[in-house]
N, C-alpha and C. Protein backbone atom coordinates (compact mmCIF):
# COMPACT_ATOMS: atom_id res chain seq x y z
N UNK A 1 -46.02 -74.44 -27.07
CA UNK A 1 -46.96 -73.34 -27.05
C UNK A 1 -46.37 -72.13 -26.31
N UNK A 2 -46.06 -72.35 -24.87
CA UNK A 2 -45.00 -71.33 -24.42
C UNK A 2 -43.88 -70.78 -25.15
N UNK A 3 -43.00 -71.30 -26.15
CA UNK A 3 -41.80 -70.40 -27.18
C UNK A 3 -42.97 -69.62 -27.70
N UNK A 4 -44.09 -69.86 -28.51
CA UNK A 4 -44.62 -69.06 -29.62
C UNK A 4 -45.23 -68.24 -29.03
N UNK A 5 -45.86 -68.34 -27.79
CA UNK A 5 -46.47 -67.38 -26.92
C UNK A 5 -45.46 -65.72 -26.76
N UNK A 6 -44.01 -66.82 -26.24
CA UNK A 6 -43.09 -65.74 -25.84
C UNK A 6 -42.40 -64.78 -26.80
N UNK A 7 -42.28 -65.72 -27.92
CA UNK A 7 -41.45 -64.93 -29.61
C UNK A 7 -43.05 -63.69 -30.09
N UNK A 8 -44.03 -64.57 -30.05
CA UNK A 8 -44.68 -63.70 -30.16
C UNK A 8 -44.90 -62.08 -29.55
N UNK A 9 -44.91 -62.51 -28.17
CA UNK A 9 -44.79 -61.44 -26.94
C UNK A 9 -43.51 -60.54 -27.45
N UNK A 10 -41.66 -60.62 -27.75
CA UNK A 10 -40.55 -60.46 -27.88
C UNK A 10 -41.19 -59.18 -29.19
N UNK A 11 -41.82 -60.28 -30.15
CA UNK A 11 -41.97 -59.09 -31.54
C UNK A 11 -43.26 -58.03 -30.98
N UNK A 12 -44.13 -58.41 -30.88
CA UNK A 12 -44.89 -57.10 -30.14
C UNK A 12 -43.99 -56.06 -29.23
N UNK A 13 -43.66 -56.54 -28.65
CA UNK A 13 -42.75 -55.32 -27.81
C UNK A 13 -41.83 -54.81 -28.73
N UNK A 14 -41.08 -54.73 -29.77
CA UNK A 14 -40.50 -54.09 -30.68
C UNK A 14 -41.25 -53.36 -31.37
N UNK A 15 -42.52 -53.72 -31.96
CA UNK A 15 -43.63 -52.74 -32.91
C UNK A 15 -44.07 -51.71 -31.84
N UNK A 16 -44.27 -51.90 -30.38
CA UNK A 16 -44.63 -51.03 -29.56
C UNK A 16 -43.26 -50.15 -29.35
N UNK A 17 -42.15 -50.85 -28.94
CA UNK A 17 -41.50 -49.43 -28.46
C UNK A 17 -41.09 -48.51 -30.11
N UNK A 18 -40.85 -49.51 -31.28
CA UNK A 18 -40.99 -48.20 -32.62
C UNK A 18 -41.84 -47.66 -32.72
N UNK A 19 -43.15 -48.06 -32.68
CA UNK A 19 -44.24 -46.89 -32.83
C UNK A 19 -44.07 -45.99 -31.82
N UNK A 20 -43.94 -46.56 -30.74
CA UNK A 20 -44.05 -45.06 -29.60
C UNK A 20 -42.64 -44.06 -29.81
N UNK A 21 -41.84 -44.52 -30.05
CA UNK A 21 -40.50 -43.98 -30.94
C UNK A 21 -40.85 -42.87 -31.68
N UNK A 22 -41.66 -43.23 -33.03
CA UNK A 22 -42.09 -42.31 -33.78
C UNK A 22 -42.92 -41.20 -33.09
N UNK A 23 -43.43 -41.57 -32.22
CA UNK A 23 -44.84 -40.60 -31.93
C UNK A 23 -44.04 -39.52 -30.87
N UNK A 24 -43.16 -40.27 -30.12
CA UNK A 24 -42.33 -39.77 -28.78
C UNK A 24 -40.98 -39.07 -29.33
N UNK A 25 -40.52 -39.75 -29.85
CA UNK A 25 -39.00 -39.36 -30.86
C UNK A 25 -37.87 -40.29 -30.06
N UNK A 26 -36.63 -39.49 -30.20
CA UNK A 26 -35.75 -40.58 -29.65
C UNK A 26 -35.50 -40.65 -28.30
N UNK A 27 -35.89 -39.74 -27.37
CA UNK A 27 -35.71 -39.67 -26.59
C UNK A 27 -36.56 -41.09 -25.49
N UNK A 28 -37.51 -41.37 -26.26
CA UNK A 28 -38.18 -42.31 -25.81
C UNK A 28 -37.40 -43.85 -26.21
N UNK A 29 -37.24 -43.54 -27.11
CA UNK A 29 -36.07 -44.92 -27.65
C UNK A 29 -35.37 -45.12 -27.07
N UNK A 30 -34.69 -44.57 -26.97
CA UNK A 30 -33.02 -44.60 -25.59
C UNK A 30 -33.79 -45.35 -24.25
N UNK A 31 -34.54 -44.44 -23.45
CA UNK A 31 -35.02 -44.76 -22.44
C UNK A 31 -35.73 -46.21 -22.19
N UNK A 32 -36.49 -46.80 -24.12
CA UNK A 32 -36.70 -48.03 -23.82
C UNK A 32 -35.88 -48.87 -23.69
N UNK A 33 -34.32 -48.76 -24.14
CA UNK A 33 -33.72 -49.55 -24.35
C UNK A 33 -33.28 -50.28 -22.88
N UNK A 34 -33.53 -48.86 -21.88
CA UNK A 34 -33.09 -49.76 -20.68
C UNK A 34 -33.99 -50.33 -20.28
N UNK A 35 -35.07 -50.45 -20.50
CA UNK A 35 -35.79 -51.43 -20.31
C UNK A 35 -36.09 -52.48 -20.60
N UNK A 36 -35.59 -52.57 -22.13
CA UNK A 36 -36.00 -53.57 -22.87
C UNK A 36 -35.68 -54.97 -22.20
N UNK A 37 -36.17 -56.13 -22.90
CA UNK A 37 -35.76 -57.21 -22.96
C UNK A 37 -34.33 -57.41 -23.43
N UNK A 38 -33.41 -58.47 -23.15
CA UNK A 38 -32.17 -58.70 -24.04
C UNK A 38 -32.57 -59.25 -25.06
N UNK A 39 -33.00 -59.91 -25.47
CA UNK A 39 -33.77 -60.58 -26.96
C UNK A 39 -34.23 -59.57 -28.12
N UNK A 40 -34.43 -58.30 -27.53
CA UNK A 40 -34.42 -57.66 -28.65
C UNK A 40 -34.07 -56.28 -28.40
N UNK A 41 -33.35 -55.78 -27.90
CA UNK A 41 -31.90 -55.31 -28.16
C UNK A 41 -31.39 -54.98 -29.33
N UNK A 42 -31.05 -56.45 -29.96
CA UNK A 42 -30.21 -56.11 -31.46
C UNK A 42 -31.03 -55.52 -32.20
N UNK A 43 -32.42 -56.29 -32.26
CA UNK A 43 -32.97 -55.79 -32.90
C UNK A 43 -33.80 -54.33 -33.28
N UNK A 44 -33.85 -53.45 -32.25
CA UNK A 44 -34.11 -52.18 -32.12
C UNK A 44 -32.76 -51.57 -32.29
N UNK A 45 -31.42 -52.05 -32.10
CA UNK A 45 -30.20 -50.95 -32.55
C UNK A 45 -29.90 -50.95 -33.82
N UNK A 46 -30.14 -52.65 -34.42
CA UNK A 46 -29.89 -52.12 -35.87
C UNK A 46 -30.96 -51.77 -36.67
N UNK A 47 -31.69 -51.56 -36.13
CA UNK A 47 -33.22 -50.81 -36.83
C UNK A 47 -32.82 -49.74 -36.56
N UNK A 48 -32.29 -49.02 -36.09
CA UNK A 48 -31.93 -47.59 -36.22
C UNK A 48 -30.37 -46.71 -36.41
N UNK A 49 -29.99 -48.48 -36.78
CA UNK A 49 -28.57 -47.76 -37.48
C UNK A 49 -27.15 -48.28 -37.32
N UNK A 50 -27.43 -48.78 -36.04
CA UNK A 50 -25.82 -50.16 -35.49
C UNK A 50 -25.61 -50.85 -36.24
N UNK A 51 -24.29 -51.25 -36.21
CA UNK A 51 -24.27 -52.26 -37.09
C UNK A 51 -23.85 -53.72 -35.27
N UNK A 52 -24.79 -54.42 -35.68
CA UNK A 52 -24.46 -55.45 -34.43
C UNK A 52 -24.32 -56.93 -35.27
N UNK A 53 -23.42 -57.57 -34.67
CA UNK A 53 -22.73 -58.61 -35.54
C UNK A 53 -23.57 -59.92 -34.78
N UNK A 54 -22.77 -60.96 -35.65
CA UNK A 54 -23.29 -62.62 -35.27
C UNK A 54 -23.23 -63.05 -33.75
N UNK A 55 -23.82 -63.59 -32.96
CA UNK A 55 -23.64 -64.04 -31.45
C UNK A 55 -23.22 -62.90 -30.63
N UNK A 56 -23.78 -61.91 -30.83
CA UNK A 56 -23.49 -61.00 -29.68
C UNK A 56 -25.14 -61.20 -28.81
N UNK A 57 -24.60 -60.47 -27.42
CA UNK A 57 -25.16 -60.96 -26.29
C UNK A 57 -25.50 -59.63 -25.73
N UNK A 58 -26.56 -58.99 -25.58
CA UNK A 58 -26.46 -57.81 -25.09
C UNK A 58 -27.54 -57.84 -23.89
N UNK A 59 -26.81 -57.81 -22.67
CA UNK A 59 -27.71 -57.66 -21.65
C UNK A 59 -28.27 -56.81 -20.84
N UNK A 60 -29.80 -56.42 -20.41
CA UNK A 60 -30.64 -54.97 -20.00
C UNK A 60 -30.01 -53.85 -19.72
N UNK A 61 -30.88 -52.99 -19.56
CA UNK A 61 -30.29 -51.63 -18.90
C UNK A 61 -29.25 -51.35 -19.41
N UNK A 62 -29.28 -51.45 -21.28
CA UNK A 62 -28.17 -50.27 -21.65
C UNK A 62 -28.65 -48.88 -21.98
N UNK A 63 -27.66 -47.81 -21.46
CA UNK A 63 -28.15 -46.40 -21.52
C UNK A 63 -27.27 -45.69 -22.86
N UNK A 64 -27.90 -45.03 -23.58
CA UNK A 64 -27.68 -44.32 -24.92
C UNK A 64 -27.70 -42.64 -24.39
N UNK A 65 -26.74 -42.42 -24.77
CA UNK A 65 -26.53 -40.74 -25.07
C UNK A 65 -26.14 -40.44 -26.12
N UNK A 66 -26.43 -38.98 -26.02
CA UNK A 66 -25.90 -38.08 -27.19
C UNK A 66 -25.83 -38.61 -28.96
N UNK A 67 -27.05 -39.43 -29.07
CA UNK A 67 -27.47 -40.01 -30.68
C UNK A 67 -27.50 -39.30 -31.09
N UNK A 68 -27.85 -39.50 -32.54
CA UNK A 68 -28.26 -38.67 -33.35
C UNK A 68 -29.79 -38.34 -33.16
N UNK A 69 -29.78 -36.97 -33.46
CA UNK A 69 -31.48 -36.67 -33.77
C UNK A 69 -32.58 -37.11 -34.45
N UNK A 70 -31.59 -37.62 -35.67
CA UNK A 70 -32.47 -37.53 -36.91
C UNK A 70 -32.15 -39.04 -37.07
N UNK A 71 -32.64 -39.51 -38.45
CA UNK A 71 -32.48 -40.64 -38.67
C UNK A 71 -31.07 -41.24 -38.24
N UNK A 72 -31.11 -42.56 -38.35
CA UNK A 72 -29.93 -43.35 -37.46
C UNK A 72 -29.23 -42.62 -36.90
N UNK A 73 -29.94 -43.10 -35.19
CA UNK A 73 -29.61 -42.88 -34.17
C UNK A 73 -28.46 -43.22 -33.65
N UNK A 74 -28.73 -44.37 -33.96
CA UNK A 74 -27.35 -45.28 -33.31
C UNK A 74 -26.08 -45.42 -34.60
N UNK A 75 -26.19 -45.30 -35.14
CA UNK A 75 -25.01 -45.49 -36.32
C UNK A 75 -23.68 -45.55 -35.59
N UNK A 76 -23.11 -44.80 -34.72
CA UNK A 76 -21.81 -44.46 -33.76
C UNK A 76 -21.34 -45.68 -33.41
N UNK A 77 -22.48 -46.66 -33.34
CA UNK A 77 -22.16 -47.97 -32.76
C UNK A 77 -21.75 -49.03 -33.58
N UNK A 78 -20.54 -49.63 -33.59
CA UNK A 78 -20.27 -51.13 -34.31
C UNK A 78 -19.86 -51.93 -33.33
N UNK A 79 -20.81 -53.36 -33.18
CA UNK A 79 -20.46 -54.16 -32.26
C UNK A 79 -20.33 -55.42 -33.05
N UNK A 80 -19.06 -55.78 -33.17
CA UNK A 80 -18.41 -57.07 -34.37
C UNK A 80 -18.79 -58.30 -33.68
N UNK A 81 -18.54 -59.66 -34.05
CA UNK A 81 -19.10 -60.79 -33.49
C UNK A 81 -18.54 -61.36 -32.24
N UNK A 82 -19.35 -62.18 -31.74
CA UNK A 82 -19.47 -62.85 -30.35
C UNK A 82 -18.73 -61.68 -29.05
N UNK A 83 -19.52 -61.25 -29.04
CA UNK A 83 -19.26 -59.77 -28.40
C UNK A 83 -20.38 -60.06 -27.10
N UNK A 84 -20.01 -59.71 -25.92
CA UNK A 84 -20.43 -59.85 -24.57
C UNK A 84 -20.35 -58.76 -24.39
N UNK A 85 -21.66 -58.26 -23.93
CA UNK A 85 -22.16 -56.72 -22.97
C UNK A 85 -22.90 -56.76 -21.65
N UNK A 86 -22.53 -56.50 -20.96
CA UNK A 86 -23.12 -56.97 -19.21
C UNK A 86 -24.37 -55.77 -19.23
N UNK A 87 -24.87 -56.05 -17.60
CA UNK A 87 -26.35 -54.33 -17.79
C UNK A 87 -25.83 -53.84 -17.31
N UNK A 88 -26.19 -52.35 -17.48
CA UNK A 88 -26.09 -51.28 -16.80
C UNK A 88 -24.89 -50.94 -17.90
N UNK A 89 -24.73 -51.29 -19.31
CA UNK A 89 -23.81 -50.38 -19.75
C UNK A 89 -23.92 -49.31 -20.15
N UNK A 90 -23.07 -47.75 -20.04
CA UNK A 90 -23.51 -46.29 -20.94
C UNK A 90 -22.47 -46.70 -22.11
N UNK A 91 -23.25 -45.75 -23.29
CA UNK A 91 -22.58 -45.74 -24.34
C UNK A 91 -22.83 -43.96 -24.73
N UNK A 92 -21.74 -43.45 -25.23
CA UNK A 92 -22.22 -41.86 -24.98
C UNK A 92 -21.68 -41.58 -26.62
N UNK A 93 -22.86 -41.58 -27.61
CA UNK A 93 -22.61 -41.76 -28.80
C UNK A 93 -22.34 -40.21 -29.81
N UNK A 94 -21.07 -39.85 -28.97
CA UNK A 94 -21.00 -38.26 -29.54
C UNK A 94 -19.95 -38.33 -30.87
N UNK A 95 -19.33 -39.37 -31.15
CA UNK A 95 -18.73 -40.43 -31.71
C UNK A 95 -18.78 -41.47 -32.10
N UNK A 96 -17.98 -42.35 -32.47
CA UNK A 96 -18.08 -43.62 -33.10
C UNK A 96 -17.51 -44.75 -31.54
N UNK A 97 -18.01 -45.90 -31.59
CA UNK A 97 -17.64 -47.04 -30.42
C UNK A 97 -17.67 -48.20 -31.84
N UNK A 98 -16.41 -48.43 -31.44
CA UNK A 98 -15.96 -49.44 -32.21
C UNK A 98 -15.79 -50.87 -31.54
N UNK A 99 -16.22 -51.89 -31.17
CA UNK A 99 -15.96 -53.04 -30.39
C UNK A 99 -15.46 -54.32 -31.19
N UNK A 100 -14.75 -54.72 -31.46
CA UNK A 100 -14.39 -55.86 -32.14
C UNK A 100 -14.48 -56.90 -31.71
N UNK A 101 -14.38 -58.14 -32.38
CA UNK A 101 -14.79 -59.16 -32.33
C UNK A 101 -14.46 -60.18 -30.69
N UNK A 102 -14.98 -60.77 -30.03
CA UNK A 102 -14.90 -61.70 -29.16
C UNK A 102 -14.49 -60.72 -27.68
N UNK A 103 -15.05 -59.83 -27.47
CA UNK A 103 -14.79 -58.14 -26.63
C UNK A 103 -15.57 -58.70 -25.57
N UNK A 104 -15.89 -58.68 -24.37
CA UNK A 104 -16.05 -58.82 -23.04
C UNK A 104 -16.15 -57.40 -22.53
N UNK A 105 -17.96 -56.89 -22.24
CA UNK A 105 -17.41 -55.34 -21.71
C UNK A 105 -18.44 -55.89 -20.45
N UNK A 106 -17.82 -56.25 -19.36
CA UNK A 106 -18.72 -56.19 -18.21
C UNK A 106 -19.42 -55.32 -17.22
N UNK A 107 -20.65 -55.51 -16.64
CA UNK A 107 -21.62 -54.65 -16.01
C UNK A 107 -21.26 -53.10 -15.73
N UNK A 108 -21.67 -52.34 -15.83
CA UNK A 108 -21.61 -50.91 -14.90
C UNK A 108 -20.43 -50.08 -15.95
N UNK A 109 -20.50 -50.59 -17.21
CA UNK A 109 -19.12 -49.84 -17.58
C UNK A 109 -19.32 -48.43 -18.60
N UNK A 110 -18.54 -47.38 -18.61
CA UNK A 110 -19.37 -46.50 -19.34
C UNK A 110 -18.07 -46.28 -20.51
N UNK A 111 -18.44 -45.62 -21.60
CA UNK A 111 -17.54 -45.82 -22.78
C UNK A 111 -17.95 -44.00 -23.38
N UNK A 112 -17.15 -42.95 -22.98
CA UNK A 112 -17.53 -41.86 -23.25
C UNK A 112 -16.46 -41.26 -24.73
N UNK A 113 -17.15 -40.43 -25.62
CA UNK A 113 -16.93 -40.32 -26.74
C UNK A 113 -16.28 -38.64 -26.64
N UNK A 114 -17.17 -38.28 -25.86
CA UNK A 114 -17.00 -36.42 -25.46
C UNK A 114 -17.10 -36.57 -24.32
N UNK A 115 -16.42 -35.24 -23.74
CA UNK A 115 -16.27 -34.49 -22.67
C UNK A 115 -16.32 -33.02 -23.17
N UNK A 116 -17.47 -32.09 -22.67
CA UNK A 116 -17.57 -30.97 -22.15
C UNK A 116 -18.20 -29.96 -21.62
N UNK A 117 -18.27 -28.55 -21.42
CA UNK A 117 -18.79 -27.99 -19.93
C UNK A 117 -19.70 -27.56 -20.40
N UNK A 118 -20.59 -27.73 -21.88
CA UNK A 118 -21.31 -26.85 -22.52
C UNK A 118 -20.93 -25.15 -22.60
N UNK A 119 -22.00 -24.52 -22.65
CA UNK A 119 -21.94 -22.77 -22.60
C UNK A 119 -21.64 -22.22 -21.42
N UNK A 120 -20.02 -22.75 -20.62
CA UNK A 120 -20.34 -22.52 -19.53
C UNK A 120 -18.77 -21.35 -19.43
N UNK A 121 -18.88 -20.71 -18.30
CA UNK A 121 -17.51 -20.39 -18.04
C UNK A 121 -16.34 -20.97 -18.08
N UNK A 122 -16.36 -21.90 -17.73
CA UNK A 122 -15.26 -22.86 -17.34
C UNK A 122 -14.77 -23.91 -19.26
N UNK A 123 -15.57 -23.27 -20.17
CA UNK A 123 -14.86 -23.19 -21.71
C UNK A 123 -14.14 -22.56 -21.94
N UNK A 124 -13.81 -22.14 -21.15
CA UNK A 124 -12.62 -21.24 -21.39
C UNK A 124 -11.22 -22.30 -21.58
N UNK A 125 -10.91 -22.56 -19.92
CA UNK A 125 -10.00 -23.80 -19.80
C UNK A 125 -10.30 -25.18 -20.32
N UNK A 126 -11.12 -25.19 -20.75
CA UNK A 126 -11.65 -26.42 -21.00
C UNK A 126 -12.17 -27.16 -22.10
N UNK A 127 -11.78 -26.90 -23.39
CA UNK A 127 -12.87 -27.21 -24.85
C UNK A 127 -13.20 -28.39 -24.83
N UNK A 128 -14.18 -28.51 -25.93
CA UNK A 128 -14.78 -29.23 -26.08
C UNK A 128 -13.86 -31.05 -26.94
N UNK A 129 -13.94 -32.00 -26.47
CA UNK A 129 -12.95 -33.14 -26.78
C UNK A 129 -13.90 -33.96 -27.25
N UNK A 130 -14.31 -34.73 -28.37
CA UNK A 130 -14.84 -35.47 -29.05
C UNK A 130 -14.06 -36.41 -29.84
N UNK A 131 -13.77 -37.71 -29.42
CA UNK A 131 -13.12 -38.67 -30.46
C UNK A 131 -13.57 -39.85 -30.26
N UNK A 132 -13.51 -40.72 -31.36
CA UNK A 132 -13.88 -42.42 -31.01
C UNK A 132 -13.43 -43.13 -30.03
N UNK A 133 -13.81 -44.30 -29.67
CA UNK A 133 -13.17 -45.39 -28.94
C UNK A 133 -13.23 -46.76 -29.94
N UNK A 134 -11.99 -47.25 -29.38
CA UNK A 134 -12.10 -48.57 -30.31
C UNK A 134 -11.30 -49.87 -28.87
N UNK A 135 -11.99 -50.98 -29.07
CA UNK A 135 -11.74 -51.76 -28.24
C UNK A 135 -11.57 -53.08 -28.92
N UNK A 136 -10.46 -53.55 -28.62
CA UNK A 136 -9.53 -54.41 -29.92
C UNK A 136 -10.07 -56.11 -29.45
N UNK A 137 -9.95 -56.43 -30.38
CA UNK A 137 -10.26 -57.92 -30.65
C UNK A 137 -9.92 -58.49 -29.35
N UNK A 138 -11.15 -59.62 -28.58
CA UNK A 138 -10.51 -60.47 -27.68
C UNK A 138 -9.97 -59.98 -26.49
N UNK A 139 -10.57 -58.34 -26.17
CA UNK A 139 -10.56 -57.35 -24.69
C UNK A 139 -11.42 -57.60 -23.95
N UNK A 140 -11.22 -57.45 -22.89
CA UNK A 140 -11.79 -57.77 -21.56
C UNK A 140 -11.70 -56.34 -20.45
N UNK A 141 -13.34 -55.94 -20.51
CA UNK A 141 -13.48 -54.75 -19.68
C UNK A 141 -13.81 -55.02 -18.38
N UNK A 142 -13.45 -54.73 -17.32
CA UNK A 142 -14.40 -55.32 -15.93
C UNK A 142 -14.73 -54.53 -15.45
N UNK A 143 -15.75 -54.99 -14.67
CA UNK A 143 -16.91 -54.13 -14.06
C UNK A 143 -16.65 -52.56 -13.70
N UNK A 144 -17.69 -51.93 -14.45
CA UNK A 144 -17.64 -50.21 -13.80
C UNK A 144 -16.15 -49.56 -14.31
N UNK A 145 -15.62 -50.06 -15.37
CA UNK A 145 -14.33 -49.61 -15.87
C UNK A 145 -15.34 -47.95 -16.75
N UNK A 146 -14.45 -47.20 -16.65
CA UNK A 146 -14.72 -46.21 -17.56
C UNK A 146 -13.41 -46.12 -18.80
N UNK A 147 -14.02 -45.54 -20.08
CA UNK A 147 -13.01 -45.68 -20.87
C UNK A 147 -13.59 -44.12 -21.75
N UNK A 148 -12.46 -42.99 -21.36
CA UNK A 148 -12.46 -41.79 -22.01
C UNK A 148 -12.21 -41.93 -23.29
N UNK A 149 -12.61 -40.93 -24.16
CA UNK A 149 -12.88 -40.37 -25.44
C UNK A 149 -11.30 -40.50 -26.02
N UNK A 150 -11.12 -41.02 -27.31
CA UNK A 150 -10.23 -41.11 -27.95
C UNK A 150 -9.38 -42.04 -27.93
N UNK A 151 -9.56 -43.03 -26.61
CA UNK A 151 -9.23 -43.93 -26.13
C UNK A 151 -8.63 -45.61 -27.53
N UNK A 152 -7.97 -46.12 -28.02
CA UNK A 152 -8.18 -47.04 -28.84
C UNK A 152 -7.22 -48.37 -27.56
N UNK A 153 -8.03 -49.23 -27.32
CA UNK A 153 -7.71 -50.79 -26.28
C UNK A 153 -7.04 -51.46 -27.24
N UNK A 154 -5.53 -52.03 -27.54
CA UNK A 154 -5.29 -52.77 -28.29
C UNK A 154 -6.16 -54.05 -28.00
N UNK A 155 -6.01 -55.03 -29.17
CA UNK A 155 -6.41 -56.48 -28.82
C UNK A 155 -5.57 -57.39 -27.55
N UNK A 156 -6.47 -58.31 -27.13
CA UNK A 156 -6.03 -59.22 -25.81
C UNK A 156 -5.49 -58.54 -24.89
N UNK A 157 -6.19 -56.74 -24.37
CA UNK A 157 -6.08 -56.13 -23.54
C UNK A 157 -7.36 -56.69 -22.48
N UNK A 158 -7.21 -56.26 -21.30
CA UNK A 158 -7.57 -56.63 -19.35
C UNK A 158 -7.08 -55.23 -19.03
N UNK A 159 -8.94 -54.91 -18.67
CA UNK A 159 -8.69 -53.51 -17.77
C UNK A 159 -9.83 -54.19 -16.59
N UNK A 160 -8.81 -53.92 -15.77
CA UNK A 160 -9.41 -54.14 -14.63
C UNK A 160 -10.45 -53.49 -14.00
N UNK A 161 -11.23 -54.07 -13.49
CA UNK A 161 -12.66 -53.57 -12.82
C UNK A 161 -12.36 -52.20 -12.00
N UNK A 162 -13.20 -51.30 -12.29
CA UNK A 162 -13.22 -49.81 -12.09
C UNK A 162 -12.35 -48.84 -12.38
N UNK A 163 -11.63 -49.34 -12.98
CA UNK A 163 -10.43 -48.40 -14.08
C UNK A 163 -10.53 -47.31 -14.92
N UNK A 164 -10.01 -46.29 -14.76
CA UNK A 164 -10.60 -44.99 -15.68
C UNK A 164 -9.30 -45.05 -16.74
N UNK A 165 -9.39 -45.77 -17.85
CA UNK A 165 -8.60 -45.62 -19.30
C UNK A 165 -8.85 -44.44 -19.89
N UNK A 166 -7.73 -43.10 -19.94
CA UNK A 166 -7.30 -41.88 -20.11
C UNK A 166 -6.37 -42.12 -21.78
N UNK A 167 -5.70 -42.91 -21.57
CA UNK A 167 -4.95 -42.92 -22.78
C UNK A 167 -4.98 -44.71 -23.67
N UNK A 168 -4.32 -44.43 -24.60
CA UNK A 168 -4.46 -45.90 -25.44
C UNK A 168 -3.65 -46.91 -24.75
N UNK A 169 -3.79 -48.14 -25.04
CA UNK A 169 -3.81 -49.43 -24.28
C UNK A 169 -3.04 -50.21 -25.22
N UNK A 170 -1.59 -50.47 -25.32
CA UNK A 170 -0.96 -51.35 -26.35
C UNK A 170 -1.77 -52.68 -26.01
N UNK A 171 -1.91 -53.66 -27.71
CA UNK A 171 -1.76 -55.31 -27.50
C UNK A 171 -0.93 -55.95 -26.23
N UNK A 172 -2.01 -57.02 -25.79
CA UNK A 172 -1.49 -57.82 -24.75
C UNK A 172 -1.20 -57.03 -23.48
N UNK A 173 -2.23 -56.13 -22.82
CA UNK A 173 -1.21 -55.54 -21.84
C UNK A 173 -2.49 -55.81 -20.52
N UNK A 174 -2.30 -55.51 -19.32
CA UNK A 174 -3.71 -55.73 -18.55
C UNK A 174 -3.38 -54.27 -17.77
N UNK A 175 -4.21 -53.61 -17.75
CA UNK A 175 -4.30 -52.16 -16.89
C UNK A 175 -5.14 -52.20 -15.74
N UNK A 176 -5.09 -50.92 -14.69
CA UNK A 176 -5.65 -50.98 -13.61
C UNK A 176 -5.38 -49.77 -13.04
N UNK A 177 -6.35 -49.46 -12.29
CA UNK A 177 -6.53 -48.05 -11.37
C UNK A 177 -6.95 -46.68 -12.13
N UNK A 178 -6.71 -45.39 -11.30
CA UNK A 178 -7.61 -44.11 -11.60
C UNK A 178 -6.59 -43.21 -11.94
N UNK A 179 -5.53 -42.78 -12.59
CA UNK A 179 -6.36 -43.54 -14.36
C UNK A 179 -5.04 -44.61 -14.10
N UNK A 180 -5.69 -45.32 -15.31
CA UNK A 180 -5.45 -46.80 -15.45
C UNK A 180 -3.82 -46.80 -16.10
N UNK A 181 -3.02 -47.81 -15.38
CA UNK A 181 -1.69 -47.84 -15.36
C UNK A 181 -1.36 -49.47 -16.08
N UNK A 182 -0.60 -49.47 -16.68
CA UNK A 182 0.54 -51.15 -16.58
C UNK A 182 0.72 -51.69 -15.84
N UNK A 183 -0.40 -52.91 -15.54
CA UNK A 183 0.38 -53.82 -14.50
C UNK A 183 1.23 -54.84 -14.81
N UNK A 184 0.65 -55.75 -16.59
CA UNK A 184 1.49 -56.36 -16.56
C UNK A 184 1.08 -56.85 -17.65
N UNK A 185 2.39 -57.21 -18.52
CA UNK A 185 2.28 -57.90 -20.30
C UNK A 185 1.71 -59.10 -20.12
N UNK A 186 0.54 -59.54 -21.23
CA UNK A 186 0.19 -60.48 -21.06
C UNK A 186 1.23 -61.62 -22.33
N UNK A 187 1.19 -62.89 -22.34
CA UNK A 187 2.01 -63.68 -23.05
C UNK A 187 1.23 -63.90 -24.43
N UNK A 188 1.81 -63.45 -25.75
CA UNK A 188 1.06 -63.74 -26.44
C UNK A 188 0.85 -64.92 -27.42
């Protein structure tokens, strides 16, 4: 009686945060998401446009930026199978996030698509940088790693916890520090 109570409870909270979606727009969507439950998660991203694969795991307090306005919101996002997401992740969808299959992105980590100063003075030196990220089969992000715009993680890459990844990441390699350097080939 308690599962049907709770599956029950799981799907109500999805008809509530889409309706209030519609009425609120997206801005309210995003904001539920950090709230949401992990149980349905998938199911509110690919209702609006992700594509989220078999056995992925997506846990609270993920934060959404820069969606789309209009219909599919989330589209930017492909998260391939058995894919692990810790809370507190940002995803800054000014671009495409590509995650491939068996990917490990742990707690606090942010994955930025763009960088820039808006209408500001400082566009001058500074334009505007927008490109994908892609994070290769069987990677491992640790905690509070940041990973800049344009960024592609080969597969059976290790970036070490709080690492700012500036540039691309050959296969097999494990990185570390601000910005994130070669520490050492992994055996493949």
């Amino acid at each position: 009686m308690k599962k049907i109570i709770y599956h029950l409870f799981l799907i109500l909270e999805v008809y509530k945060i889409e309706l209030l979606a519609k009425i609120f727009g997206s801005e309210y969507l995003c904001k539920s998401l950090f709230l949401c439950r992990s149980d349905n998660l998938k199911n509110i991203l690919t209702n609006h446009g992700a594509f989220v694969g078999h056995n992925v795991q997506l846990k609270p307090m993920l934060s959404i930026d820069n969606y789309a306005v209009k219909n599919q919101e989330f589209s930017n996002i492909i998260i391939k199978d058995k894919v692990y997401i810790g809370k507190n992740v940002f995803f800054d969808l000014a671009n495409k996030i590509v995650i491939e299959n068996d990917v490990v992105i742990s707690g606090g980590v942010s994955i930025l698509t763009h960088a820039d100063v808006g209408d500001r003075k400082m566009k001058r030196y500074y334009q505007r940088v927008c490109n994908s990220v892609k994070i290769g089969e069987a990677s491992w992000i640790g905690a509070n790693a940041t990973i800049l715009s344009g960024v592609t993680i080969g597969k059976y890459c290790v970036i070490a916890a709080g690492s700012v990844v500036v540039s691309d990441v050959a296969d097999y390699t494990m990185v570390a520090g601000t910005p994130a350097i070669v520490k050492k080939q992994l055996q493949q």
